[in-house]
Each structure stands twice: as structure tokens, then as C-alpha cells.
Protein backbone atom coordinates (compact mmCIF):
# COMPACT_ATOMS: atom_id res chain seq x y z
CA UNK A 1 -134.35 -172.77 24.11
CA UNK A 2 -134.44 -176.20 25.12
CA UNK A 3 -130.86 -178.40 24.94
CA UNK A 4 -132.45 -180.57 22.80
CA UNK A 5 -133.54 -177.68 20.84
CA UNK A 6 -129.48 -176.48 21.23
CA UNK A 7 -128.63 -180.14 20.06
CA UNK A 8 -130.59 -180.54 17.18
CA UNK A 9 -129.93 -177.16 15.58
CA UNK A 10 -126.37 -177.43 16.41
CA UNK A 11 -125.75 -181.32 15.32
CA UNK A 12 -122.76 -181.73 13.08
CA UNK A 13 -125.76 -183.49 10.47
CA UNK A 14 -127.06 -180.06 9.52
CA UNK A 15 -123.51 -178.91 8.17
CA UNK A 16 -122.87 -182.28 6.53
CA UNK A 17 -126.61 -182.28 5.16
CA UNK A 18 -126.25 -179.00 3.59
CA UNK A 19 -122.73 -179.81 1.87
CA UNK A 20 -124.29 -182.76 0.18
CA UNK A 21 -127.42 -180.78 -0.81
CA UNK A 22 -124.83 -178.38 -2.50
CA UNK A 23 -122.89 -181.14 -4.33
CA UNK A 24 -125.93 -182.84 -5.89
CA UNK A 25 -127.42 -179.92 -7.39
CA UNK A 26 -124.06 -178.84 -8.73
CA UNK A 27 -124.63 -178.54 -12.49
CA UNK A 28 -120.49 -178.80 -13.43
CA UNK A 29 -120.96 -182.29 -10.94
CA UNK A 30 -121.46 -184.70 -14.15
CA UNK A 31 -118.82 -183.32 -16.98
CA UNK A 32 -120.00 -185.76 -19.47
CA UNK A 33 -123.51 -185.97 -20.06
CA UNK A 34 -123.78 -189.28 -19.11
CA UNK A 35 -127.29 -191.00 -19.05
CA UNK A 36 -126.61 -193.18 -16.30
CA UNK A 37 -124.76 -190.34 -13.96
CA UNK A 38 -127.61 -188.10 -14.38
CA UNK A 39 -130.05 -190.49 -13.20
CA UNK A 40 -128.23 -191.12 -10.29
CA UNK A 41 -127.58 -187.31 -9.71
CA UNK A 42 -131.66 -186.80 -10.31
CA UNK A 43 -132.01 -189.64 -7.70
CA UNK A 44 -129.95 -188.04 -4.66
CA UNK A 45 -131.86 -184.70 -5.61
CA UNK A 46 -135.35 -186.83 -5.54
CA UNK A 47 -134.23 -188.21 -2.03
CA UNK A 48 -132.73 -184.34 -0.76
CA UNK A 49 -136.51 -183.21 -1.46
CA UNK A 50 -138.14 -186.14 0.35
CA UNK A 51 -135.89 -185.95 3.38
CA UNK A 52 -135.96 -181.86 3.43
CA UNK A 53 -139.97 -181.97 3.74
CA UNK A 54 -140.33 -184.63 6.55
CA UNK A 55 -137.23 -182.26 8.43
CA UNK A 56 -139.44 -179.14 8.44
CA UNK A 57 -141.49 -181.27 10.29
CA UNK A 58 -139.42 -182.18 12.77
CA UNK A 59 -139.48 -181.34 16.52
CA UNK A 60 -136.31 -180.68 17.78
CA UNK A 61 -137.29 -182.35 21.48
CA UNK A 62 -138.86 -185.41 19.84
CA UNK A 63 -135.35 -185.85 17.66
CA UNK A 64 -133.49 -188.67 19.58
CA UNK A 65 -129.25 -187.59 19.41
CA UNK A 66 -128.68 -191.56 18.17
CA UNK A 67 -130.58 -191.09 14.92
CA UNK A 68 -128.30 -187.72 14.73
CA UNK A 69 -125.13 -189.25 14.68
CA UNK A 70 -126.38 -192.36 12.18
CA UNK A 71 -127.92 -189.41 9.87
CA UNK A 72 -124.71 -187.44 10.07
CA UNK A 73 -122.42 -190.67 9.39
CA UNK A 74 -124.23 -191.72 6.52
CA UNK A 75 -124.04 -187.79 4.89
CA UNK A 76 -120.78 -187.57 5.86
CA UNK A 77 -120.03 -190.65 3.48
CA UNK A 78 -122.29 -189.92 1.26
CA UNK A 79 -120.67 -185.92 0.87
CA UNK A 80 -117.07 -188.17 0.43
CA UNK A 81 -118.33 -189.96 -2.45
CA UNK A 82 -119.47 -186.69 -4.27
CA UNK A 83 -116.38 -185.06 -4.21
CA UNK A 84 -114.44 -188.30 -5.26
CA UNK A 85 -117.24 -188.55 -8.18
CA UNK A 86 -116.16 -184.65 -9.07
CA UNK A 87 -112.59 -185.53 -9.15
CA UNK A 88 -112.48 -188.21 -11.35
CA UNK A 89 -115.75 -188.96 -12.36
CA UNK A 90 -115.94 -192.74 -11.72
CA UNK A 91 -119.40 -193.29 -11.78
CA UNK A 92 -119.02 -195.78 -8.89
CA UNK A 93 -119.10 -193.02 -6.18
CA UNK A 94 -122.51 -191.81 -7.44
CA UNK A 95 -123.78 -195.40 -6.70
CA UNK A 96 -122.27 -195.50 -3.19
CA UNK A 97 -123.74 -192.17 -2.69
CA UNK A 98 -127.28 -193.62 -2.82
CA UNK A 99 -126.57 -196.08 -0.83
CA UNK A 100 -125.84 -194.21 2.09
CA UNK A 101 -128.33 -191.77 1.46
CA UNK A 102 -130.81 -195.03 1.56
CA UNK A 103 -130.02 -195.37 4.98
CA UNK A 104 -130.96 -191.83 5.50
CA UNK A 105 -134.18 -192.54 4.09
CA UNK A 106 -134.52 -195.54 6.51
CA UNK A 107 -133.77 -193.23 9.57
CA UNK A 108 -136.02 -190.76 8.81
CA UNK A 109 -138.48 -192.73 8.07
CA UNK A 110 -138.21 -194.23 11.51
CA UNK A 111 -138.51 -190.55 13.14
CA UNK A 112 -142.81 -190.06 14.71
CA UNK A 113 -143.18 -187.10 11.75
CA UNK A 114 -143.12 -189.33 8.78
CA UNK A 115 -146.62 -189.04 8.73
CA UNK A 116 -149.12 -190.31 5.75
CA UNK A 117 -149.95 -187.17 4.36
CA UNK A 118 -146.45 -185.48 4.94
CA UNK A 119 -145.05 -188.42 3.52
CA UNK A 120 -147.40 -188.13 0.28
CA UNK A 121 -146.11 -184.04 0.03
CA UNK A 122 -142.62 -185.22 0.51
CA UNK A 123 -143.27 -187.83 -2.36
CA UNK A 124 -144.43 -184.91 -4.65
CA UNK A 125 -141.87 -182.43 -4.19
CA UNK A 126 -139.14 -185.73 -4.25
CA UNK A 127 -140.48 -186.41 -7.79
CA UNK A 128 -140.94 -182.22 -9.01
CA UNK A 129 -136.93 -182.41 -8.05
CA UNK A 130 -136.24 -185.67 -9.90
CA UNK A 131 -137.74 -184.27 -13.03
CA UNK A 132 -136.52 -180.73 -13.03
CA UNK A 133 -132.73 -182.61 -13.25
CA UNK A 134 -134.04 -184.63 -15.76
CA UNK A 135 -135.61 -181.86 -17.91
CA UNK A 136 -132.61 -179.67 -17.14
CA UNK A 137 -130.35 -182.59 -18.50
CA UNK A 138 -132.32 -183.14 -21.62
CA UNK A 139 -132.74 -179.41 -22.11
CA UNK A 140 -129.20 -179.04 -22.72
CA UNK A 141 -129.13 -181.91 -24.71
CA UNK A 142 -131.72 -180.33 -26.93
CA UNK A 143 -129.60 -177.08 -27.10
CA UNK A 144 -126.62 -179.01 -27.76
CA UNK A 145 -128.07 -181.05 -30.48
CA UNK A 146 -129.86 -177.87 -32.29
CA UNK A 147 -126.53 -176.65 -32.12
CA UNK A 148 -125.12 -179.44 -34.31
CA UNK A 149 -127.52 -180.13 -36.53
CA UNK A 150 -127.20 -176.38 -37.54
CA UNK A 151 -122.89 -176.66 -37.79
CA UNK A 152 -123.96 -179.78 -39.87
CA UNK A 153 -125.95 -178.11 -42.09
CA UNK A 154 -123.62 -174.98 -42.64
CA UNK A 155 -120.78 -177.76 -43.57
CA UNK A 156 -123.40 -179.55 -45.93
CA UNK A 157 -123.49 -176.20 -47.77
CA UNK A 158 -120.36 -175.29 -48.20
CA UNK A 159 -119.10 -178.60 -48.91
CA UNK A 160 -121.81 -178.84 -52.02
CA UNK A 161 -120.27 -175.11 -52.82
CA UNK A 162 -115.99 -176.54 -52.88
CA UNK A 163 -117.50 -180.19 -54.89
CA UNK A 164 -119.01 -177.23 -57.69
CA UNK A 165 -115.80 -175.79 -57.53
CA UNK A 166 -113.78 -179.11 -57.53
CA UNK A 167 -115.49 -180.45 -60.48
CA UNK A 168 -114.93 -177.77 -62.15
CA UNK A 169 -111.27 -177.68 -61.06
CA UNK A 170 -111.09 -181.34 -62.30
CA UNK A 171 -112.19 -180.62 -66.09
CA UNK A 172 -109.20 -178.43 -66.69
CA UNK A 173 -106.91 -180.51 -65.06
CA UNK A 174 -107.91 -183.34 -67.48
CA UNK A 175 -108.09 -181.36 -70.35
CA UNK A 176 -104.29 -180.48 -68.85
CA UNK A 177 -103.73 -183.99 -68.95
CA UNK A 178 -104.46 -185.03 -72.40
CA UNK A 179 -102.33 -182.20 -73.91
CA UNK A 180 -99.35 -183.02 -71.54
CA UNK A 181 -99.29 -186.61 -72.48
CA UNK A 182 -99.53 -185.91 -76.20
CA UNK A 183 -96.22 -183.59 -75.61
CA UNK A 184 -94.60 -186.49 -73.55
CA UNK A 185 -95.08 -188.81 -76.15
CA UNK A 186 -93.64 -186.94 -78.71
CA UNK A 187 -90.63 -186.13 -76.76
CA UNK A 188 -90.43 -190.03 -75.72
CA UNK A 189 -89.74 -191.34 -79.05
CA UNK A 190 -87.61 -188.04 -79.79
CA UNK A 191 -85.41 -188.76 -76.38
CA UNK A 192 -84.87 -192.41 -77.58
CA UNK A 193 -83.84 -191.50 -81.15
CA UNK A 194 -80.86 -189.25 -79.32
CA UNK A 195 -80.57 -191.92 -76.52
CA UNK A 196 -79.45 -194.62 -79.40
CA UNK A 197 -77.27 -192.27 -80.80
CA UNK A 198 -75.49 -191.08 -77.95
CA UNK A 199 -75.35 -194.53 -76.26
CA UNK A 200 -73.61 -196.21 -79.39
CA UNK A 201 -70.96 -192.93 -79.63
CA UNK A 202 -70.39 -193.04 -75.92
CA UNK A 203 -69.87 -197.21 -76.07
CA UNK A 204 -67.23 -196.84 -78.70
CA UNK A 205 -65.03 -193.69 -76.69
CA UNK A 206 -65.42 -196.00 -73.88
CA UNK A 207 -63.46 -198.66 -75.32
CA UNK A 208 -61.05 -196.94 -76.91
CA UNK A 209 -60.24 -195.24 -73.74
CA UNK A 210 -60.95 -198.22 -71.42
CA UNK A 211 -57.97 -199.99 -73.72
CA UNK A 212 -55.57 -196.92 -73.42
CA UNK A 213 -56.28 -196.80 -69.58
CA UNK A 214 -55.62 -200.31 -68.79
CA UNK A 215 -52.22 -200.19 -71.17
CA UNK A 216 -51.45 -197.15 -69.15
CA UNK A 217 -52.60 -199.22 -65.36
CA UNK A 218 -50.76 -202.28 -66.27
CA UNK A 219 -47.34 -200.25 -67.21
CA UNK A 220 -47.64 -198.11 -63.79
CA UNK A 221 -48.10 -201.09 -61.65
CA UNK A 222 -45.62 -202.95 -63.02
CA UNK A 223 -42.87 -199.70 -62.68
CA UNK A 224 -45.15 -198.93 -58.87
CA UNK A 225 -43.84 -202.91 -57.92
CA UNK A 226 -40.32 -202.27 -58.68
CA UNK A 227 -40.78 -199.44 -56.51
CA UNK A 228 -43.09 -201.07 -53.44
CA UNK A 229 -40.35 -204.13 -53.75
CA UNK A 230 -37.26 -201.74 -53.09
CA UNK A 231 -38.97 -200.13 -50.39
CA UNK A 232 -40.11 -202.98 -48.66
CA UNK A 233 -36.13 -204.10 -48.74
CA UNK A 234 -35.13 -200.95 -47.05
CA UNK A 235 -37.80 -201.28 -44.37
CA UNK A 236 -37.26 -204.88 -43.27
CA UNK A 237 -33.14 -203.42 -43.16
CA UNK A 238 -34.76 -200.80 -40.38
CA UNK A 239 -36.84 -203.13 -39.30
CA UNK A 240 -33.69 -205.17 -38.26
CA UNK A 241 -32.05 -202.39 -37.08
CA UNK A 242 -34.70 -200.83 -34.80
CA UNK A 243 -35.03 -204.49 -33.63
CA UNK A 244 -31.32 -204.26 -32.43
CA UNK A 245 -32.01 -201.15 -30.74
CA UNK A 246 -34.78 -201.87 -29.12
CA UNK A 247 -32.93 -205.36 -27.48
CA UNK A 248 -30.55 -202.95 -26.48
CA UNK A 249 -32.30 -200.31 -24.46
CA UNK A 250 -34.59 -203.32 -23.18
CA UNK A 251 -31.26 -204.98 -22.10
CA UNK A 252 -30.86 -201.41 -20.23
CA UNK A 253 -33.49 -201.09 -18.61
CA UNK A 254 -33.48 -204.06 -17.41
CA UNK A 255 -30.00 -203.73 -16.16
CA UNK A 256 -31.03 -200.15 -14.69
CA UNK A 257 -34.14 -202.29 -12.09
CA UNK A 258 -31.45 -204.50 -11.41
CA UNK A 259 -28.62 -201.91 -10.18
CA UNK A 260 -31.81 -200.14 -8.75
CA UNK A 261 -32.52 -203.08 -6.58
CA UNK A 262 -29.52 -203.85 -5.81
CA UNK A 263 -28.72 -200.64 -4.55
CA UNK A 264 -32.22 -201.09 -2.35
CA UNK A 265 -30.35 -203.85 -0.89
CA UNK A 266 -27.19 -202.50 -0.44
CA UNK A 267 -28.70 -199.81 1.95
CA UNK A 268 -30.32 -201.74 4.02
CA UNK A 269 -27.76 -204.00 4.55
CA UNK A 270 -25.63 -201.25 5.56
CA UNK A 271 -28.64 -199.93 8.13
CA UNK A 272 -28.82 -203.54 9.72
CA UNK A 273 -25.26 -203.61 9.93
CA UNK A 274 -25.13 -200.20 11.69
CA UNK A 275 -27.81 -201.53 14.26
CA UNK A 276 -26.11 -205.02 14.54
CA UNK A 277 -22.99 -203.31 15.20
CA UNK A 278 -24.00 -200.93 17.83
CA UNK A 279 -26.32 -203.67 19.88
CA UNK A 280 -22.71 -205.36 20.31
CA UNK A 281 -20.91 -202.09 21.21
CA UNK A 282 -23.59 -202.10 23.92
CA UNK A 283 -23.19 -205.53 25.25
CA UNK A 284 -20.00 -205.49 25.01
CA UNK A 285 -19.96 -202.21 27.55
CA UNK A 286 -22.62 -203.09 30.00
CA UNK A 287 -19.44 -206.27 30.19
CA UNK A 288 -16.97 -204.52 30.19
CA UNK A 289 -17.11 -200.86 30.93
CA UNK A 290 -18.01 -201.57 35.09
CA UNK A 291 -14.94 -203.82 35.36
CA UNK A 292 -12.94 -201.02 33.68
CA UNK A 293 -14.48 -198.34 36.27
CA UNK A 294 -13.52 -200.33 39.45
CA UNK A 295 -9.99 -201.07 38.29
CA UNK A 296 -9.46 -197.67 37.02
CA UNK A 297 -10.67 -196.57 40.85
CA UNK A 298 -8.31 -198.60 42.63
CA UNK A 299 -6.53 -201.09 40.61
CA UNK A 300 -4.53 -202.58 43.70
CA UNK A 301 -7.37 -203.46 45.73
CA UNK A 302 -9.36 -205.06 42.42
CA UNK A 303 -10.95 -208.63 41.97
CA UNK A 304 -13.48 -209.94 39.61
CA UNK A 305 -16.38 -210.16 40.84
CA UNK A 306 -18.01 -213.16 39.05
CA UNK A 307 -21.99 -212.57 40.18
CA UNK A 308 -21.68 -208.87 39.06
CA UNK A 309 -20.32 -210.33 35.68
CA UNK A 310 -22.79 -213.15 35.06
CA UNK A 311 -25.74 -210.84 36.16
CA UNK A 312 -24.51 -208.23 33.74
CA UNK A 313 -24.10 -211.54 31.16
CA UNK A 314 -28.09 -211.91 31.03
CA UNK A 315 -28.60 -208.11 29.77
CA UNK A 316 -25.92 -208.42 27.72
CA UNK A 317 -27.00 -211.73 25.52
CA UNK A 318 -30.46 -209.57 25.31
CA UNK A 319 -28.97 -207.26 23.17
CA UNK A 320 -25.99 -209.84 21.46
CA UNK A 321 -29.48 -211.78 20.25
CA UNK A 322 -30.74 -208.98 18.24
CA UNK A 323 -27.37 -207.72 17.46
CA UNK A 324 -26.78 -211.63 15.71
CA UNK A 325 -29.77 -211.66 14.25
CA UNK A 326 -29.36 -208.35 12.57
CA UNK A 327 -25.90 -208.86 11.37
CA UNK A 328 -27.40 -212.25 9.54
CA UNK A 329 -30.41 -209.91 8.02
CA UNK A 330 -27.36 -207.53 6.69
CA UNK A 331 -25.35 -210.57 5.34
CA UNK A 332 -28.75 -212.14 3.19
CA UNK A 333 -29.62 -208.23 1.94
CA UNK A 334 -25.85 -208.16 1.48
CA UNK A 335 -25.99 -211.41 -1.01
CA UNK A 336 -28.78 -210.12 -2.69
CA UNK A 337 -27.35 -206.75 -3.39
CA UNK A 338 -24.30 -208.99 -5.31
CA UNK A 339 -26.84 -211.39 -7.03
CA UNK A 340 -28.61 -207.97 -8.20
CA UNK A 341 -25.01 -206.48 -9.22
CA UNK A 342 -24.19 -209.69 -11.26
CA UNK A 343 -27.61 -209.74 -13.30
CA UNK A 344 -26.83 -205.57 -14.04
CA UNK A 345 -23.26 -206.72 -15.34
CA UNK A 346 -24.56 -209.11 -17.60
CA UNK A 347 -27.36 -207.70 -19.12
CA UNK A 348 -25.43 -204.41 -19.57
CA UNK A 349 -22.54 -206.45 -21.43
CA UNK A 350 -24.35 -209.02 -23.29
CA UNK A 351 -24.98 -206.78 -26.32
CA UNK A 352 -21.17 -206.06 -27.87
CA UNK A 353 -20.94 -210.27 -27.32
CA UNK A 354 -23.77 -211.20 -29.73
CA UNK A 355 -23.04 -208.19 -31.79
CA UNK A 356 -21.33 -210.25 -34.30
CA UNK A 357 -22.74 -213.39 -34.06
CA UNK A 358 -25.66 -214.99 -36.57
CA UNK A 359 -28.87 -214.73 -34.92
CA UNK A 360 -29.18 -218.44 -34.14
CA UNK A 361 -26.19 -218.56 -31.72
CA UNK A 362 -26.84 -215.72 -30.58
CA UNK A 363 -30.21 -217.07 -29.34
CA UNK A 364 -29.00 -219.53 -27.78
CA UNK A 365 -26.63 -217.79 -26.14
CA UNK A 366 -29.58 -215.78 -24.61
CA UNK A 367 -31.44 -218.72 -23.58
CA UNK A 368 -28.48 -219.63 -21.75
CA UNK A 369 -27.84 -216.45 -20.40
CA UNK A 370 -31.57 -215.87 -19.19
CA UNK A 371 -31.64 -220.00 -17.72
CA UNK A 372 -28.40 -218.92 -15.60
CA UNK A 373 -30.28 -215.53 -14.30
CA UNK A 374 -33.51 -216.77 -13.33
CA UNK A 375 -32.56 -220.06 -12.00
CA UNK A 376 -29.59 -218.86 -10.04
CA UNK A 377 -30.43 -218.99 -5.94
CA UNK A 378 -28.59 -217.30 -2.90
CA UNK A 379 -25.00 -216.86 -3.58
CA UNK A 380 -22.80 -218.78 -0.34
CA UNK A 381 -21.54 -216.30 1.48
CA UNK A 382 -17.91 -216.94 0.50
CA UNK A 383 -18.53 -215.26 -2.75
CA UNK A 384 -19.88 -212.21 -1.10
CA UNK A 385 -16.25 -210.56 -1.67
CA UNK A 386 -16.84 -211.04 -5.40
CA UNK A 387 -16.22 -207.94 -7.48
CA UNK A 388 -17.00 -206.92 -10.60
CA UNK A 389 -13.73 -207.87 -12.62
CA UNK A 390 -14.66 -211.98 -11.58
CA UNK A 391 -18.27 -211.26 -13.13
CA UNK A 392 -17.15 -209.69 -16.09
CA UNK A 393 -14.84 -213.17 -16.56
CA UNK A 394 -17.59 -215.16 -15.66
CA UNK A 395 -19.61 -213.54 -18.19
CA UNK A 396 -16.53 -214.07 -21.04
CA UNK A 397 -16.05 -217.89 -19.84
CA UNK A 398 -20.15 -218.40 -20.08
CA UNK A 399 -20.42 -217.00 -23.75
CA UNK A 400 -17.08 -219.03 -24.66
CA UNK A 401 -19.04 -222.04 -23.59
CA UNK A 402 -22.14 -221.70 -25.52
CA UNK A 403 -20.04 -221.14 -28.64
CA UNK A 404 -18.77 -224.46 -28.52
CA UNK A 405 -21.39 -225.98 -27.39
CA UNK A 406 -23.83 -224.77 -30.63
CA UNK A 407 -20.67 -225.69 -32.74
């Protein structure tokens, strides 16, 4: 065998021809019965027998490997569109089919075996396969249309049969209809005799009772008044009361953040002062301690030696800076710890004070008080020695002062 023998009978066109041949004479390829689907179906089957004749023809040598590969591209696409048409049967893939497979017709009619009276065989057996899918298509139509008309004519039957029986059916039931309304009449005027009756007795009970009733309603809300006015007495006296009580343990809790932040202050205060303190101590040693050593080793033979001293100075102020900076930290936290103290005193003692006063003054004198807290700055640090005896006096000579002011 030949390699252009090997080539022709082992071209990729073959396998791709075949596939497509397969495809178009699929009968579940069209799902719908659709006229214009079918004709393109019996088309590509019409063009499969034309091109099928003129390759038995064909001489493998005389078969040029260009025309191949066009005849395989063009069945490749043309397979591609079939299966897209058998997925989703878009009728659009059907015409791009024949397209390509135009193009095959093209090519092979270019090939040297195309000849006049092959071409008139191929012509005959392209239109034999054109009609057998058309007569296959409009066989089943036939079947499926004898199929039906016969359902239709079974349901004609029976439907004439239930329309007898309905008829019938519908006699009775007006015949059913008559009597019933002839009872319902009756029993209409009967039912509206009663109705009178019964409506005129039940009007007159309803008065009588409807004047009871309200005679009744008007001497219960008149005793439930007396009642609702007592109560509400009693609950604006608790309402006072729990007012009281409630200025009270706000007054305490208030006084409780204060003594809370005071003592916040008070600590660290003391730390600063511990660290203040013992940056001195140190200073004060890397002074003093070396003098003390050389006079303690011979005391006779001592002298001050002033560059020692003044170098020992320098790394001595290093630590006095901190040291003075530390001990003003502990006296600020130390003023705020007594601000904090004085604000606990006062709100915790405020309360026995206005006690006994109208409620007037003793606003005032809370307006007073609370202007004094809140506007009060940094105490000097004289007063830092304050203690609590002074504040409580304060706190007596402040409320003394608001009396006669609001008198």
C-alpha cells in the first residue's frame, strides 16, 4: 500500500465524516417535530448521499492531503453544530451545519471523480435519502395523528354518554329546587312572625336591664373614685419617699467614686513619694558617702577634695532632677486625693442638712453645693494639711450661708 493510500484511509476526515453521518440520521436528533428542522435534517442526509457516492469513487493517490484537511475542518464543525442542535435544540446549529457541509460539497466537487454520470447517480441516491427522511417524518406524523383523531373520538363518546347522564341529573335537581323553595318560603314568613316577636320582647328586657346596669355602673364608679383618689394619695406619699431614698443612695454612690478616686490618688502619691525620696537618698550618698569613707580611713591626714566633689555633683543633680520632679508629681496627686476627700465629705453629709428643710431651699442649697464642687480647681498647697474636722465646718458654714441668703 501506497502512503497516499496510508494517508487517505487513515485521514482524521474519515472519523469526523462518519460521526456526522451518525448524527444526521439520528431519529431522537429533532425532539419536536418541527417542519423546518426536518428539512434541514433531510438536507444534510441529501448531501451525506451525494458526497458518499462521488467518495467510492475516489482514488486514494489522486486525493491531494490539502483538500483532506479543508474536508475534515468543515465536518469537524459541521459534527459541533449537531451535537449543540441535540442539546438544546436551537434550530440555528442545523443551519450552520449546512453551511459547512456546503463547503464540502464545493471540495468534492473540485476532486477529478466528480464525473457527469457519477455526479447524476450521486444526484439520485442524494434525493432517495432526502425523501426517505421526509416520508419517515410524515409517517409518524400520520401515526401520530390517527392516534388522536381516534382518543378524540373515544372522548366524543363518552362525553355524549356523561351530557345523557347530566341532563338527566339536572331534571331532578330542578324538580329539587322548586320543592325546596316552596319550603323556604313558608318558613320565611314563619321565621319573621317569631323574629317580630322575639325582637320586641328582647328590646323591652334590654331596657329594663340596660337602666338597672347603668344605676348599678354609675354607683360603682362613683364608690371605685373614692377609692382610685385615696390610693393615688398614698402613692404620691411613696412616691416622695422613694424619691428621698433614691437622692440618698445617689448621694452615696457618688460619694463612694469620690473616696474611690481619691484613694487612686492617694497611692500614687505615696509611690512617687517613695521614688522621689530614694533618688535623693542616692544623691545625697554618691555626695556624701566617699567623703565619709576617706575620713573614716584616716581622719588626720583628710582634706576635701573639691574636683572629686564637683565631679560627683554632676551625677548627683541627675538623679536630684528626677527625684524633684517626682516629689512635685506626689504633691499634685497629693492635692487631688484632698479635693477627692472633700467632695466624699460633702456629698456623704449633705442629706441630714436638707432633711428638714422645704424643698425649695433645699434646692438651692444643692445648686450651691454642686456650683462649689464642680467649679472648685487645685487646692494651694498650704491647705494640703487640711483634715476632715475643717471640711465638715466648711460644709456647716456653706449651708448656714445659703439659708440666709434664700431668706
Amino acid at each position: 500500500m501506497s502512503r497516499w493510500s496510508e494517508q487517505f484511509n487513515n485521514h482524521p476526515f474519515g472519523s469526523a465524516w462518519t460521526a456526522v453521518k451518525s448524527l444526521a440520521l439520528d431519529k431522537e436528533l429533532e425532539k419536536s417535530d418541527r417542519d423546518d428542522a426536518i428539512k434541514e435534517i433531510a438536507r444534510l442526509n441529501k448531501v451525506i448521499a451525494y458526497v458518499d457516492s462521488v467518495l467510492e469513487e475516489v482514488d486514494p493517490e489522486l486525493m491531494p492531503a490539502p483538500t483532506l484537511d479543508a474536508m475534515n475542518k468543515h465536518a469537524t464543525n459541521c459534527q459541533n453544530e449537531l451535537n449543540s442542535f441535540s442539546s438544546n435544540q436551537n434550530i440555528g446549529h442545523l443551519t450552520n451545519a449546512n453551511n459547512h457541509i456546503d463547503q464540502i460539497i464545493i471540495l468534492v466537487n473540485q476532486t477529478p471523480f466528480a464525473l457527469t454520470g457519477q455526479q447524476k447517480g450521486a444526484m439520485s441516491q442524494a434525493a432517495i435519502a432526502y425523501s426517505e427522511v421526509i416520508d419517515e417524518h410524515l409517517s409518524r406524523l400520520k401515526d401520530a395523528v390517527d392516534a388522536n383523531v381516534g382518543d378524540v373520538e373515544g372522548n366524543v363518546s363518552e362525553i355524549n354518554t356523561k351530557i345523557t347522564k347530566l341532563s338527566a341529573s339536572l331534571e331532578e335537581l330542578e324538580a329539587e329546587i322548586k320543592t325546596v323553595a316552596q319550603t323556604i318560603e313558608k318558613q320565611s314568613a314563619e321565621f319573621n312572625t317569631q323574629f317580630q316577636v322575639s325582637e320586641k320582647s328582647r328590646s323591652d328586657k334590654f331596657e329594663t336591664v340596660a337602666v338597672k346596669l347603668q344605676e348599678k355602673a354609675d354607683s360603682e364608679f362613683e364608690k371605685l373614685s373614692v377609692k382610685a383618689g385615696t390610693v393615688l394619695e398614698v402613692l404620691g406619699k411613696f412616691h416622695d419617699d422613694a424619691a428621698k431614698v433614691f437622692g440618698v443612695v445617689v448621694n452615696t454612690l457618688q460619694a463612694g467614686a469620690y473616696s474611690s478616686y481619691a484613694n487612686q490618688e492617694k497611692k500614687t502619691a505615696n509611690w512617687l513619694r517613695i521614688f522621689a525620696f530614694s533618688l535623693m537618698i542616692t544623691g545625697v550618698a554618691i555626695l556624701v558617702v566617699p567623703e565619709l569613707g576617706r575620713m573614716w580611713a584616716d581622719i588626720s591626714a583628710y582634706t576635701l577634695d573639691w574636683k572629686n566633689v564637683l565631679g560627683r555633683s554632676f551625677f548627683a543633680l541627675i538623679l536630684f532632677i528626677p527625684g524633684f520632679y517626682l516629689a512635685k508629681e506626689s504633691s499634685r496627686h497629693r492635692n487631688n486625693e484632698i479635693i477627692n476627700r472633700r467632695r466624699e465629705l460633702i456629698l456623704s453629709t449633705i442629706d441630714p442638712y436638707l432633711a428638714l428643710l422645704d424643698n425649695d431651699k433645699a434646692e438651692e442649697i444643692k445648686s450651691e453645693i454642686a456650683r462649689s464642687i464642680f467649679s472648685e480647681g487645685s487646692l494651694p498647697l498650704e491647705h494640703t494639711t487640711e483634715d476632715a474636722g475643717n471640711l465638715f465646718a466648711q460644709v456647716t458654714n456653706l449651708v448656714k450661708q445659703v439659708q440666709k441668703i434664700g431668706k
